[in-house]
Protein backbone atom coordinates (compact mmCIF):
# COMPACT_ATOMS: atom_id res chain seq x y z
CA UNK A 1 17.17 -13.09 -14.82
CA UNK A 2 20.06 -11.09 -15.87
CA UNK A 3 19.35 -8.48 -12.77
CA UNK A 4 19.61 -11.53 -10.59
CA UNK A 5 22.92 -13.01 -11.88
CA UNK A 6 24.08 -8.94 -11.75
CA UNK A 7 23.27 -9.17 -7.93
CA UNK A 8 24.35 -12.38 -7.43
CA UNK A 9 27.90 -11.14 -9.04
CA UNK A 10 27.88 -8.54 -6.69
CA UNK A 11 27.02 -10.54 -3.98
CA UNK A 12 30.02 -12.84 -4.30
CA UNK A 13 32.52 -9.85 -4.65
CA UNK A 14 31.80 -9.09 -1.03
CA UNK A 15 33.64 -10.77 1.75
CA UNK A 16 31.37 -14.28 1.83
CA UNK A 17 32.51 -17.03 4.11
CA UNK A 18 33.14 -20.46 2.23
CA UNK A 19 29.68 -22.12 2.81
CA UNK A 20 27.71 -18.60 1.42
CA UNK A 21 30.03 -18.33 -1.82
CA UNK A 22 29.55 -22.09 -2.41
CA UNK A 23 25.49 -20.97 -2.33
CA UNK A 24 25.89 -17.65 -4.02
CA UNK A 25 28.14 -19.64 -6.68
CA UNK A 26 25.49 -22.22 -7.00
CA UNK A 27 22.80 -19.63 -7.55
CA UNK A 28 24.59 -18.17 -10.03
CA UNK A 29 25.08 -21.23 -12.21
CA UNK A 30 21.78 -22.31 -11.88
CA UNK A 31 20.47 -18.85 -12.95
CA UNK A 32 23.32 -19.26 -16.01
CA UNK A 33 21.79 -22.99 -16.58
CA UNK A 34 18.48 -21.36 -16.28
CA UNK A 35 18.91 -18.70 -19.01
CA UNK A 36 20.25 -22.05 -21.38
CA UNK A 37 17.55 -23.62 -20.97
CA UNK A 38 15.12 -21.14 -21.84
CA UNK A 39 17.51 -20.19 -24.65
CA UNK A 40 16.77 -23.76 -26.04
CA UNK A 41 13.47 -23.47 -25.86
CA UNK A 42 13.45 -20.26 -28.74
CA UNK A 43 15.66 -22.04 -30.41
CA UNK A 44 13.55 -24.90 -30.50
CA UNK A 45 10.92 -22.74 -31.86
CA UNK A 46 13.03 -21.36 -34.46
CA UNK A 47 13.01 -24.81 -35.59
CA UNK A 48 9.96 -25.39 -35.62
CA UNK A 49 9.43 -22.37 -37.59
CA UNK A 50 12.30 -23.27 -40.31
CA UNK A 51 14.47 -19.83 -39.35
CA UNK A 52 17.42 -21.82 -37.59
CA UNK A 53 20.88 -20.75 -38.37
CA UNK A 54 23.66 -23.44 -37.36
CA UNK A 55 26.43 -22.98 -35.58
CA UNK A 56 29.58 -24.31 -34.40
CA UNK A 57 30.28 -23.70 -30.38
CA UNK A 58 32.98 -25.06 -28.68
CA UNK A 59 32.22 -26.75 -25.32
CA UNK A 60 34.29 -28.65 -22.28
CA UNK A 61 32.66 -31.27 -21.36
CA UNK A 62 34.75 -31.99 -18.06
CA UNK A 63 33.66 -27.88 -16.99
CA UNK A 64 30.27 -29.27 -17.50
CA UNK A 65 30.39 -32.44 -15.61
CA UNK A 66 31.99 -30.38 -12.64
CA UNK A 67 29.61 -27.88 -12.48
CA UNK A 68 26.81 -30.53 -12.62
CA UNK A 69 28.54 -32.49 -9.51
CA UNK A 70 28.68 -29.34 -7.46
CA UNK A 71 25.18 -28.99 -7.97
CA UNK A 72 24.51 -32.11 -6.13
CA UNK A 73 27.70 -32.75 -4.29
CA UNK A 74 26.22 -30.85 -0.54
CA UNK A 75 23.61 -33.91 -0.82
CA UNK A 76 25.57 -36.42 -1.50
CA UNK A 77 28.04 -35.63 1.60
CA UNK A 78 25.10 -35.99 3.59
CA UNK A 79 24.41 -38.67 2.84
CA UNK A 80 27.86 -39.95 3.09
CA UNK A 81 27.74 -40.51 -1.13
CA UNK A 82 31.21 -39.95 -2.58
């Protein structure tokens, strides 16, 4: 996964019109959201097998909620969603 977020990096360092850096962008967070997820899943077996270590992360929950609506925001134009 990280080889295709490495290409994907490189891919939106070339000259992209708007429409194929809004894709390559959108690849690339869904291969970050991706890598979370299956990051959850260890640590949900490191919970399961009593070797969790806490800690404290900070987080913005308005970068999360815009990344989340850009996800789905092509959709909704068409069909004429706001």
């Amino acid at each position: 996964m990280n080889g295709v977020l490495g290409m994907l990096q490189m891919l939106m360092d070339t000259d992209l019109d708007d429409s194929q850096m809004d894709f390559a962008q959108t690849a690339h967070t869904s291969g970050k959201d991706l890598i979370s997820v299956i990051n959850e899943v260890l640590y949900q077996a490191k919970i399961e097998a009593g070797k969790l270590e806490l800690e404290a992360v900070a987080f913005h929950p308005q970068a999360i909620l815009d990344e989340v609506l850009s996800l789905f925001s092509e959709k909704a134009n068409e069909k004429g969603i706001e």
